[in-house]
C-alpha atoms as a PDB file:
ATOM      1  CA  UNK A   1     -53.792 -40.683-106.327  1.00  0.00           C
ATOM      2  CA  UNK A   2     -56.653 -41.382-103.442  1.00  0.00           C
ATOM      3  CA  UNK A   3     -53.680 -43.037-101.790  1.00  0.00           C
ATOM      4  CA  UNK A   4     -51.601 -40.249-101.736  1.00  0.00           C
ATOM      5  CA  UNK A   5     -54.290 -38.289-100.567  1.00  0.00           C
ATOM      6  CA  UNK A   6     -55.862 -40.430 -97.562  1.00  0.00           C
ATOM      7  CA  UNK A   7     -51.654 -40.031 -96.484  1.00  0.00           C
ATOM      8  CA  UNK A   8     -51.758 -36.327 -96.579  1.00  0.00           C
ATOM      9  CA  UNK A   9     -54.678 -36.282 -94.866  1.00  0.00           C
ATOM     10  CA  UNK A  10     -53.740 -38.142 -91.785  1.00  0.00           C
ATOM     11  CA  UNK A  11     -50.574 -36.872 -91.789  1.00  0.00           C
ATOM     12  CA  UNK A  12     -52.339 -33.235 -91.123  1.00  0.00           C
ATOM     13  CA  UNK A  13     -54.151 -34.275 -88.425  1.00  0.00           C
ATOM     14  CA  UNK A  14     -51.558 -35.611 -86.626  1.00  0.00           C
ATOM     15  CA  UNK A  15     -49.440 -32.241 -86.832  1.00  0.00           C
ATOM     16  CA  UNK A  16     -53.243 -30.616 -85.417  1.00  0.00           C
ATOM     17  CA  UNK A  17     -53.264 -33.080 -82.161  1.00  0.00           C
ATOM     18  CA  UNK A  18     -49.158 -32.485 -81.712  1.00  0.00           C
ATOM     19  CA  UNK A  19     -50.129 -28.510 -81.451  1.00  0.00           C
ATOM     20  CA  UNK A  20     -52.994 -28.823 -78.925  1.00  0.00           C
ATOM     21  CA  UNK A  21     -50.796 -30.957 -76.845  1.00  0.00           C
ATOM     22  CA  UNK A  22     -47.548 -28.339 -76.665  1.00  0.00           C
ATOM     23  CA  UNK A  23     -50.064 -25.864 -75.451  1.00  0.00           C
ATOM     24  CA  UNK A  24     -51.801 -28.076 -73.056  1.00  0.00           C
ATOM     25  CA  UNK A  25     -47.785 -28.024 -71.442  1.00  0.00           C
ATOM     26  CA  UNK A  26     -47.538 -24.283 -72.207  1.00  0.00           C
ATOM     27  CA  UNK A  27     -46.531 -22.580 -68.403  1.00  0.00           C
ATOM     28  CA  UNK A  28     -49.063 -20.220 -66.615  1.00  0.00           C
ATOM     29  CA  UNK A  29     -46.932 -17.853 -65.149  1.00  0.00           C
ATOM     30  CA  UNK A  30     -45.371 -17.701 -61.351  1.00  0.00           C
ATOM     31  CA  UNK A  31     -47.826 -18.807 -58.307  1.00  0.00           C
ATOM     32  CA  UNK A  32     -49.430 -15.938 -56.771  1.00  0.00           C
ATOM     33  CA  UNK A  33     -49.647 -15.993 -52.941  1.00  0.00           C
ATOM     34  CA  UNK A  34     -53.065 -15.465 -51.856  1.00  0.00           C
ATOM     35  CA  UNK A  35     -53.867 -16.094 -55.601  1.00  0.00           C
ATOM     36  CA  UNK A  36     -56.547 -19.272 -55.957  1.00  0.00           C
ATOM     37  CA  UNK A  37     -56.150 -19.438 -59.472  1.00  0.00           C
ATOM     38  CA  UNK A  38     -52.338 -20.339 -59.485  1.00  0.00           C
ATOM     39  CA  UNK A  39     -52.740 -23.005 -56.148  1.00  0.00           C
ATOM     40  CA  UNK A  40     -51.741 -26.209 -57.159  1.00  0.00           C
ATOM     41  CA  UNK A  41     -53.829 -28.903 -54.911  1.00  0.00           C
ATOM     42  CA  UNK A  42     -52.281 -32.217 -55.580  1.00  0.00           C
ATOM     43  CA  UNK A  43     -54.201 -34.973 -54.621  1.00  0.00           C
ATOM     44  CA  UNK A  44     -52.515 -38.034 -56.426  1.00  0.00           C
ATOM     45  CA  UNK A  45     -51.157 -40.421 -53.303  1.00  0.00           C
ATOM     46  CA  UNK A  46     -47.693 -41.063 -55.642  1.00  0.00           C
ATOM     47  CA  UNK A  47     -46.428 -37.461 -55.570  1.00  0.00           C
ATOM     48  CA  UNK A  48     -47.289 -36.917 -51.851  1.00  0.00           C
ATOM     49  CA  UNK A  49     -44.930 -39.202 -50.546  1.00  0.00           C
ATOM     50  CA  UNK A  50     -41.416 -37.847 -48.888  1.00  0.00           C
ATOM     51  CA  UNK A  51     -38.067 -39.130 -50.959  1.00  0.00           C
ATOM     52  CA  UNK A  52     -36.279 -38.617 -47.560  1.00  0.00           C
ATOM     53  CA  UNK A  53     -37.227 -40.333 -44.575  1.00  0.00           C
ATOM     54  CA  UNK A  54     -37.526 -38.315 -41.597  1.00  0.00           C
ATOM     55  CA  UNK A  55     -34.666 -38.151 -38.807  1.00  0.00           C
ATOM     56  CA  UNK A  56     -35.234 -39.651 -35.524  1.00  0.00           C
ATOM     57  CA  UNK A  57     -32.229 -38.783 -33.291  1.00  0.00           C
ATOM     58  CA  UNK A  58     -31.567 -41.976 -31.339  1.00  0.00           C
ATOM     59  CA  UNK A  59     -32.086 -41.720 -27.184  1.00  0.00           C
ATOM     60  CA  UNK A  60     -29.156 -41.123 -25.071  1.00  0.00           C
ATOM     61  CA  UNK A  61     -28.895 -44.114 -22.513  1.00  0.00           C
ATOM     62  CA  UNK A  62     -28.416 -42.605 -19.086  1.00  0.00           C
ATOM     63  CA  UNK A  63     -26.314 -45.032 -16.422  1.00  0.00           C
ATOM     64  CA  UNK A  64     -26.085 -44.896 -12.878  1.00  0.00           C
ATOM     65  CA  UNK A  65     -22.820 -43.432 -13.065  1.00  0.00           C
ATOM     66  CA  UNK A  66     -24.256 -40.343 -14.952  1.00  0.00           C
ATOM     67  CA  UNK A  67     -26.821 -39.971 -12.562  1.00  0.00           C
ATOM     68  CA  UNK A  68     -26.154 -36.387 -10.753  1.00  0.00           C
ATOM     69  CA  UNK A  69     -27.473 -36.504  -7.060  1.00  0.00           C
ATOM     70  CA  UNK A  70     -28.233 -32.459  -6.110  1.00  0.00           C
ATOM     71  CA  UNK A  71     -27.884 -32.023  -2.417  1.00  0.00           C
ATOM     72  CA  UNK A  72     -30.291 -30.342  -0.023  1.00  0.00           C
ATOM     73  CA  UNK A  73     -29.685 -26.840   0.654  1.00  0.00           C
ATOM     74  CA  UNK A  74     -27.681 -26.967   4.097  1.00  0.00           C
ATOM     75  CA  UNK A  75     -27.221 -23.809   6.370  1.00  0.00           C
ATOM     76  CA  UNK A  76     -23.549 -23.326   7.391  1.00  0.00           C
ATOM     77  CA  UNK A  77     -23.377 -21.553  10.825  1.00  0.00           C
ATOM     78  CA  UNK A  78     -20.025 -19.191  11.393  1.00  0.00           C
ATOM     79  CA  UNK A  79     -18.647 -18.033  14.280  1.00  0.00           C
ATOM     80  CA  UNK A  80     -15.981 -15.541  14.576  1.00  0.00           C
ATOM     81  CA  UNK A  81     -12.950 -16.700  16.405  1.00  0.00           C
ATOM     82  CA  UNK A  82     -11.252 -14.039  18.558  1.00  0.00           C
ATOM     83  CA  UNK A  83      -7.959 -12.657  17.204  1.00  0.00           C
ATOM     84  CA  UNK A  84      -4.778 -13.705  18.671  1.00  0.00           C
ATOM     85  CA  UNK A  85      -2.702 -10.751  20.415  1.00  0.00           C
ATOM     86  CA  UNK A  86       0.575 -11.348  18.194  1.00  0.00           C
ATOM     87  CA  UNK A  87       3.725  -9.992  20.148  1.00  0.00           C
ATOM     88  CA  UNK A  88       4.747  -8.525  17.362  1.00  0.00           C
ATOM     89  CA  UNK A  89       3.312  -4.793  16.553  1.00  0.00           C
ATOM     90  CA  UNK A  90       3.923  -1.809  15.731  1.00  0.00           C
ATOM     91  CA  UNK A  91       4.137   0.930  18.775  1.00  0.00           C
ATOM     92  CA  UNK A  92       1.776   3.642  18.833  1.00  0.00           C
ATOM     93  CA  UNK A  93       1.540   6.699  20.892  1.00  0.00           C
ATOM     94  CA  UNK A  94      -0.843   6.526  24.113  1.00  0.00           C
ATOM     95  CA  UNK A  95      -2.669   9.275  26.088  1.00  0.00           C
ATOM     96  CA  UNK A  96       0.405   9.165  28.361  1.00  0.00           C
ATOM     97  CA  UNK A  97       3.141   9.971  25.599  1.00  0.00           C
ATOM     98  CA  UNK A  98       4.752   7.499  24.484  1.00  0.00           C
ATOM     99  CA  UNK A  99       4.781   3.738  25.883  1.00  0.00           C
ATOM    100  CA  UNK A 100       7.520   0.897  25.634  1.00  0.00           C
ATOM    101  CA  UNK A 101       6.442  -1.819  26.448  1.00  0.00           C
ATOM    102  CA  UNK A 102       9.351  -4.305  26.920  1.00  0.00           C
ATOM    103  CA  UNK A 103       9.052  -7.700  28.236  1.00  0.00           C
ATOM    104  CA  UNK A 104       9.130  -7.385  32.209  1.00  0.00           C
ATOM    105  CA  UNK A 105       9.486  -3.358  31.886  1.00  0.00           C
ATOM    106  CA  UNK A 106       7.415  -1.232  30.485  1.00  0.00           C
ATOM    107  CA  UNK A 107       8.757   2.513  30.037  1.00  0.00           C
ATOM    108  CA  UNK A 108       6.539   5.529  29.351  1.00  0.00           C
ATOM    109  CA  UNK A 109       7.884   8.938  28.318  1.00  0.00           C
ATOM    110  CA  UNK A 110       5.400  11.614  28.707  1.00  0.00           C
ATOM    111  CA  UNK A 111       4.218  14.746  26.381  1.00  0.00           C
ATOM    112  CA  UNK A 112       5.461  13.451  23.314  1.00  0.00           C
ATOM    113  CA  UNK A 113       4.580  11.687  19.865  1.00  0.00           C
ATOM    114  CA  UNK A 114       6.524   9.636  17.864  1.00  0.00           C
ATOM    115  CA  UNK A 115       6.143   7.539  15.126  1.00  0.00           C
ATOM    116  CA  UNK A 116       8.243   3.742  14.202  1.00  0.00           C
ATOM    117  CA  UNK A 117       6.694   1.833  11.526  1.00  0.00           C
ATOM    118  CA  UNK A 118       8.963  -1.004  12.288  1.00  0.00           C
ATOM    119  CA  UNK A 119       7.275  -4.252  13.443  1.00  0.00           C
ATOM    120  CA  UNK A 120       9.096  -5.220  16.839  1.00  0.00           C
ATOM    121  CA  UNK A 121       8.847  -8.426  18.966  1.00  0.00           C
ATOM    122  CA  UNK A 122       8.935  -7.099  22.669  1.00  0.00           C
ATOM    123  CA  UNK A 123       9.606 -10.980  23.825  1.00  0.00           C
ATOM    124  CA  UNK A 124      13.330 -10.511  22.096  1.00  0.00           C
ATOM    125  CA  UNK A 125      13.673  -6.229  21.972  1.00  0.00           C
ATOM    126  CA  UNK A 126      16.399  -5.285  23.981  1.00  0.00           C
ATOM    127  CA  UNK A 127      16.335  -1.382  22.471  1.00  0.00           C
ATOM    128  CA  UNK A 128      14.221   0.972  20.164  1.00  0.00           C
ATOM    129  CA  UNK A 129      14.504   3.929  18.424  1.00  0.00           C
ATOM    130  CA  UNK A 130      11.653   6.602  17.719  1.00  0.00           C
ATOM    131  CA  UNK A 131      11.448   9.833  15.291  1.00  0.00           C
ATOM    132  CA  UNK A 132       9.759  12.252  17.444  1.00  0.00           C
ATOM    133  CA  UNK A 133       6.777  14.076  15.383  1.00  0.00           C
ATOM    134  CA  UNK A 134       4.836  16.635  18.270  1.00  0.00           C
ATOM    135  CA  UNK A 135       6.024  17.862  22.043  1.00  0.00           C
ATOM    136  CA  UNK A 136       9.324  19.064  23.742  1.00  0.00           C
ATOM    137  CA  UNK A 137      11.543  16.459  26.055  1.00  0.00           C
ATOM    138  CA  UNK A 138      12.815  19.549  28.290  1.00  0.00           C
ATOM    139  CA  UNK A 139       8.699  18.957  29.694  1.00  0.00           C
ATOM    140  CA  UNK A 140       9.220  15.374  29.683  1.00  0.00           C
ATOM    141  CA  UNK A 141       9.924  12.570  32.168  1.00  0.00           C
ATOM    142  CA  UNK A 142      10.364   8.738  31.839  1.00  0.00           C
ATOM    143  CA  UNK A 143       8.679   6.404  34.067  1.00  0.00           C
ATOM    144  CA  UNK A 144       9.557   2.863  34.596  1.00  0.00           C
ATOM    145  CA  UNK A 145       7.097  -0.057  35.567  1.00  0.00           C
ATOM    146  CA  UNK A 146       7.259  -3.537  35.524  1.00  0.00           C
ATOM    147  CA  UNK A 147      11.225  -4.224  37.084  1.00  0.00           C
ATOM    148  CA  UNK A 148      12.596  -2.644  40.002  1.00  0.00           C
ATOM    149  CA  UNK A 149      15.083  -0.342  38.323  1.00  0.00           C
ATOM    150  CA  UNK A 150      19.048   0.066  39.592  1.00  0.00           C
ATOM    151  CA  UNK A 151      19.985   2.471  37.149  1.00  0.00           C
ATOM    152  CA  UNK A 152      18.504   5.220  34.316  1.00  0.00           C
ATOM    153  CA  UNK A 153      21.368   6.272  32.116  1.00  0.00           C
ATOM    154  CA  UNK A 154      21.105   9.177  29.355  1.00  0.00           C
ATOM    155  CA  UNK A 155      23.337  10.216  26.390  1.00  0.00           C
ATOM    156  CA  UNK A 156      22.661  13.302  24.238  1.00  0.00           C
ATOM    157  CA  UNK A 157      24.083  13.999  20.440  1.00  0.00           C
ATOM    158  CA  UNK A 158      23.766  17.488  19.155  1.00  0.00           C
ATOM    159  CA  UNK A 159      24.398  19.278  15.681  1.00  0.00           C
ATOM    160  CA  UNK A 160      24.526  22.868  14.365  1.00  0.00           C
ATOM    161  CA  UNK A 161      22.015  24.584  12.477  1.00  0.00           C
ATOM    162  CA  UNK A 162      21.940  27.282  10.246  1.00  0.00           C
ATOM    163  CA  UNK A 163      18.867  29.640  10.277  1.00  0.00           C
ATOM    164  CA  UNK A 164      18.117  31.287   6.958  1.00  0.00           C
ATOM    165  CA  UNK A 165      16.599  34.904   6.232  1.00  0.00           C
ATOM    166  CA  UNK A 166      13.589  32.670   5.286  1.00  0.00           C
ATOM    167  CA  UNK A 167      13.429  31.196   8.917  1.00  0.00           C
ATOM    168  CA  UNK A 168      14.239  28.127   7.986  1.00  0.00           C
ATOM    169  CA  UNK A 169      16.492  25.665   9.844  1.00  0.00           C
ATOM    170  CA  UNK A 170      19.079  24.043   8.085  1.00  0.00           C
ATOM    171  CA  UNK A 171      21.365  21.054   9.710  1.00  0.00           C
ATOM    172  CA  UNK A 172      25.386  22.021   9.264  1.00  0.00           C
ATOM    173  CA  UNK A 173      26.454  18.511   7.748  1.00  0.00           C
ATOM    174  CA  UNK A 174      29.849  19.643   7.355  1.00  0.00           C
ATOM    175  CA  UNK A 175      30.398  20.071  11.341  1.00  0.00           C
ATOM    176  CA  UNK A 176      30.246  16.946  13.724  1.00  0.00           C
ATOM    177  CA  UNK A 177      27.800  15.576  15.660  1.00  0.00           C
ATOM    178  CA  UNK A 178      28.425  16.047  19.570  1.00  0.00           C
ATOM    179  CA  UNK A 179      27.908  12.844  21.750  1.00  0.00           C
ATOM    180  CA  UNK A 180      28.440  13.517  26.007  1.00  0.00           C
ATOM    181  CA  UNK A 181      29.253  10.887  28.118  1.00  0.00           C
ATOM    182  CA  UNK A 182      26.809   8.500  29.616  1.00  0.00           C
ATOM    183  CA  UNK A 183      25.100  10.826  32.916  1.00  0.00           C
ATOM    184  CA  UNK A 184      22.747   8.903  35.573  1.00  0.00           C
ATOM    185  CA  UNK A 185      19.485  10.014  35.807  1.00  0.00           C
ATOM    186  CA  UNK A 186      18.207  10.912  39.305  1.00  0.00           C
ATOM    187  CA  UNK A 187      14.220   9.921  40.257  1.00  0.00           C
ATOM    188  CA  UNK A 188      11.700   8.907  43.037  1.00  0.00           C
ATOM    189  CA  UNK A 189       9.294   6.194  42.343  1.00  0.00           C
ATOM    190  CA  UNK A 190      10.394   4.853  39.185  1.00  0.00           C
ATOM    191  CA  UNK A 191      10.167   8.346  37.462  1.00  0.00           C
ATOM    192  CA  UNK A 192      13.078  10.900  36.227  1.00  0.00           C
ATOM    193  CA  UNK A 193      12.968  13.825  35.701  1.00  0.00           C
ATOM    194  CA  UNK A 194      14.857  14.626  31.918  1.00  0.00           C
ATOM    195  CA  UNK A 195      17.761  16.701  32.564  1.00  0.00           C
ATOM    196  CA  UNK A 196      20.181  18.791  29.820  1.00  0.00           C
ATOM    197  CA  UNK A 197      17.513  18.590  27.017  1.00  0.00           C
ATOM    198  CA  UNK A 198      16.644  22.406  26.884  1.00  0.00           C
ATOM    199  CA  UNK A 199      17.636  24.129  24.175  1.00  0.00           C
ATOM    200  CA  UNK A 200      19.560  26.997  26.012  1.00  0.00           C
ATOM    201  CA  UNK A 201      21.875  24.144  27.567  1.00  0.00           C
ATOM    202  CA  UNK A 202      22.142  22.101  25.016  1.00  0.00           C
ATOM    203  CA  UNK A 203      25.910  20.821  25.004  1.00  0.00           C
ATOM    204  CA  UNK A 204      28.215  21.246  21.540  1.00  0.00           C
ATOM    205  CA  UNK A 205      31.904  21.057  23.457  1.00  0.00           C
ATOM    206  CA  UNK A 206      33.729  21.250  19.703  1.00  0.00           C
ATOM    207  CA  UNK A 207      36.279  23.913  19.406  1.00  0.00           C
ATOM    208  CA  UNK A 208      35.240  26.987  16.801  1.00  0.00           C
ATOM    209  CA  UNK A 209      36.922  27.177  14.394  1.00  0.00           C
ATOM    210  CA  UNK A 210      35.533  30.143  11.977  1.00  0.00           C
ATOM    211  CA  UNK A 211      36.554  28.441   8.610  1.00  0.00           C
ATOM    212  CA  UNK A 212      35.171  25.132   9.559  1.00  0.00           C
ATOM    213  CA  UNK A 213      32.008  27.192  10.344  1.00  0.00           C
ATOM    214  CA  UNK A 214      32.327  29.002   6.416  1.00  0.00           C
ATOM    215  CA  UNK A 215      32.995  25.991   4.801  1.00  0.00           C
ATOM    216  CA  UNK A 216      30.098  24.103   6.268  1.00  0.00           C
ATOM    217  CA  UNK A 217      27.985  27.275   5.780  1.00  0.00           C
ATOM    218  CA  UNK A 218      28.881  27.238   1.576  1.00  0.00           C
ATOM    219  CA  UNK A 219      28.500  23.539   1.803  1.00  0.00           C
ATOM    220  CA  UNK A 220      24.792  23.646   3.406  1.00  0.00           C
ATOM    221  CA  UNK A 221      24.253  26.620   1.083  1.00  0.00           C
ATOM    222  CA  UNK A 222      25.293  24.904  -2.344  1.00  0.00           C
ATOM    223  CA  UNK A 223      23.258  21.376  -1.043  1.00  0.00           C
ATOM    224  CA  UNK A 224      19.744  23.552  -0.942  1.00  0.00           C
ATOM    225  CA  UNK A 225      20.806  25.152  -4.562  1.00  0.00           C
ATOM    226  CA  UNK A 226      21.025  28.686  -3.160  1.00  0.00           C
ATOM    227  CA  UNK A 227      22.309  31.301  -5.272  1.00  0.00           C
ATOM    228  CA  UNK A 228      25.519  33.452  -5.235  1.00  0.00           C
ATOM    229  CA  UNK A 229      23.740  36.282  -3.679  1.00  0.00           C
ATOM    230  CA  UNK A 230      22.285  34.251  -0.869  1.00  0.00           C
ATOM    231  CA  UNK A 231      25.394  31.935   0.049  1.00  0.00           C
ATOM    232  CA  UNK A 232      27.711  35.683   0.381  1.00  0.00           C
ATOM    233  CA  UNK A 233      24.942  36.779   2.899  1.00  0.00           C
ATOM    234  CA  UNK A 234      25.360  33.656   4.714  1.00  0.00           C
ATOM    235  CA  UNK A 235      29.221  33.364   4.638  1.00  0.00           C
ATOM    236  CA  UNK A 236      29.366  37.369   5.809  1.00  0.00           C
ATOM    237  CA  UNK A 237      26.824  36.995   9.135  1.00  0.00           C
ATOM    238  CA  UNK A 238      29.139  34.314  10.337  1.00  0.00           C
ATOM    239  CA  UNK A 239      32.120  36.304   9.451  1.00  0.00           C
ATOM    240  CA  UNK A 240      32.085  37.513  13.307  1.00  0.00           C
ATOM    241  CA  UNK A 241      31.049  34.356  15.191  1.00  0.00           C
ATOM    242  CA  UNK A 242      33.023  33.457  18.082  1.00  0.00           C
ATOM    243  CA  UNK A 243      30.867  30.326  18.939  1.00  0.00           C
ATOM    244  CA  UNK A 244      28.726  28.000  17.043  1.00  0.00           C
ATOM    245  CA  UNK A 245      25.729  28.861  19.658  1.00  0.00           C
ATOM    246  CA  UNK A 246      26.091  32.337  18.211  1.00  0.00           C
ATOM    247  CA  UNK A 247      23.311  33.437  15.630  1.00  0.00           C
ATOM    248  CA  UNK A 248      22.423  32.706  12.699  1.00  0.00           C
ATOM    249  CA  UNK A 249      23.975  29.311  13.970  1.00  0.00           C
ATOM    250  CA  UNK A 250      22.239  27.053  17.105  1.00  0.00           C
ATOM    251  CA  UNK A 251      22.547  24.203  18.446  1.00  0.00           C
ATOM    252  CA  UNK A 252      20.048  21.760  18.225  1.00  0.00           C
ATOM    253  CA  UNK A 253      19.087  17.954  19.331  1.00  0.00           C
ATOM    254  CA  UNK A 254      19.906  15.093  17.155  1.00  0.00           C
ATOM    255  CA  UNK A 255      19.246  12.013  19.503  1.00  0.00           C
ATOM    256  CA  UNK A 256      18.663  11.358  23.345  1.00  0.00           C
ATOM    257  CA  UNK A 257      19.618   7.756  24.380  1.00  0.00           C
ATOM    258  CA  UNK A 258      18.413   6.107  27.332  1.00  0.00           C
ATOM    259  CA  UNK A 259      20.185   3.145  29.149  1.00  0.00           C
ATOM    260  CA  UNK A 260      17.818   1.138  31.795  1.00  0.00           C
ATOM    261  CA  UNK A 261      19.373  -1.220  34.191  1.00  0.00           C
ATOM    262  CA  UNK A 262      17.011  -3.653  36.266  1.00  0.00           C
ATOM    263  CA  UNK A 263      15.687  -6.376  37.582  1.00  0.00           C
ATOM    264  CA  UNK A 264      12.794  -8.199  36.535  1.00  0.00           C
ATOM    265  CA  UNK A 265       9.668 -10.141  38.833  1.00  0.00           C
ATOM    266  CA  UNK A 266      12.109 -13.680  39.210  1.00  0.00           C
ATOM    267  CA  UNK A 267      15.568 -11.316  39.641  1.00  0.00           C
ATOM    268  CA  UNK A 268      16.632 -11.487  36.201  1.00  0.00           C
ATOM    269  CA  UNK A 269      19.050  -8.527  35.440  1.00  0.00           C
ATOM    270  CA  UNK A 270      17.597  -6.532  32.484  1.00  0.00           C
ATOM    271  CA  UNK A 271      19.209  -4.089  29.878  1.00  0.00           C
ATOM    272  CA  UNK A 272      17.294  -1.903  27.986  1.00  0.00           C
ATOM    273  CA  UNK A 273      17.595   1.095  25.653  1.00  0.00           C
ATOM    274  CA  UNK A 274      15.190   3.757  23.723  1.00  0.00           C
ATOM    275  CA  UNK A 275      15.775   6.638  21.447  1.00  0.00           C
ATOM    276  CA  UNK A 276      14.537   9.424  20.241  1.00  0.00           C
ATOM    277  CA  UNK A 277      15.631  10.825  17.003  1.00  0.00           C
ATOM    278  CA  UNK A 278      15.225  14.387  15.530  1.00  0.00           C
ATOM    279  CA  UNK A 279      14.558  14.953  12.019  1.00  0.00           C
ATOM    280  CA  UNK A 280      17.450  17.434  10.939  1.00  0.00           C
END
């Protein structure tokens, strides 16, 4: 019986000592920042050692052929180089009217503008052509300089208009262009004087016909979308023509054509031509 109890006994206070040391274990709650009761200073040397060891990247050996040489800043000096005078251009108007300027003849017409956005080698041109924009060629005359000159040659084309109540001017496409024969020029110093280009003697030698004139007339009429009402009013004021120069009809300049012959500095013949076109 004292046996059994001396085993009771010890057995209690081992179950005494197993409490106390589950609550020595028992957690505290979370740590508090700026809380010194729930800091945790450890100061045993076995649990402040690192399980990883730290990474040292290894050092890139540089060679002489990676070495980079940056060269001093150097000061480039520029000079402009003049810009060649190309042959090749396109002809503008001068004070003078308008200037040709050909190889070994240069030919000036005065009191006009033109315009040619064509790019033309005057080494190789042996003729031109122009679409006049501002002046009159009956005030004009053409001088030649450069070549002494044999011969000045000039052909005219005409066509018929049609003036509208409106005023406006309207080419008859459905009547034929007039061309004259080739006339000489007459002049004094290597300038001539433009002859035949006025408008009251502007040449159309076509025989009328009134029903070529109608048809051409409806034609022009039905080609600028004008109504039924118009196009009658139009066919009945030519109804009495006896002329194409007759109103509402005219005659008006498509083209003047100019022939030059010469001779150049070394006695060269030269041939050359210019023209001036109307916009109808």
């Amino acid at each position: 019986m004292r046996k059994l109890i001396t085993i009771l006994f010890i057995s209690a206070l081992v179950c005494v000592q197993a409490c106390d040391s589950s609550n020595a274990h028992k957690t505290r709650g979370a740590i508090v920042f700026g809380d010194s009761a729930t800091i945790v200073n450890e100061k045993d040397p076995q649990y402040l050692s690192d399980n990883v060891a730290d990474f040292v990247p290894a050092k890139a050996e540089v060679s002489a052929k990676d070495t980079v040489t940056i060269p001093e800043k150097t000061t480039v000096e520029v000079t402009s180089s003049p810009k060649p005078i190309s042959n090749n251009e396109i002809p503008k108007n001068s004070a003078k009217g308008l200037e040709v300027p050909f190889k070994g003849l240069t030919i000036t017409i005065s009191g006009i503008e033109v315009r040619n956005n064509k790019t033309i080698d005057w080494e190789k041109a042996k003729g031109v052509a122009y679409t006049i924009e501002k002046g009159n060629l009956a005030n004009s005359s053409l001088t030649c300089k450069g070549a002494t000159v044999n011969k000045v040659m000039q052909r005219i084309q005409t066509v018929v208009l049609l003036k509208t109540k409106s005023g406006k001017n309207i080419k008859l496409s459905g009547l034929p262009t007039y061309s004259t024969e080739w006339q000489t020029l007459k002049g004094n110093g290597g300038t001539y004087v433009l002859s035949g280009v006025s408008d009251n003697r502007l040449p159309y030698r076509q025989q009328f016909s009134l029903k070529a004139a109608k048809n051409a007339v409806q034609k022009a009429s039905r080609a600028n979308r004008m109504n039924r009402k118009e196009e009658e009013l139009l066919l009945k004021s030519v109804n009495r023509l006896r002329a194409y120069n007759q109103a509402p009809l005219s005659i008006a300049l498509k083209s003047v054509i100019w022939k030059i012959s010469a001779k150049d500095a070394v006695g060269k013949p030269i041939e050359k031509e210019v023209r001036i076109d109307y916009e109808r």
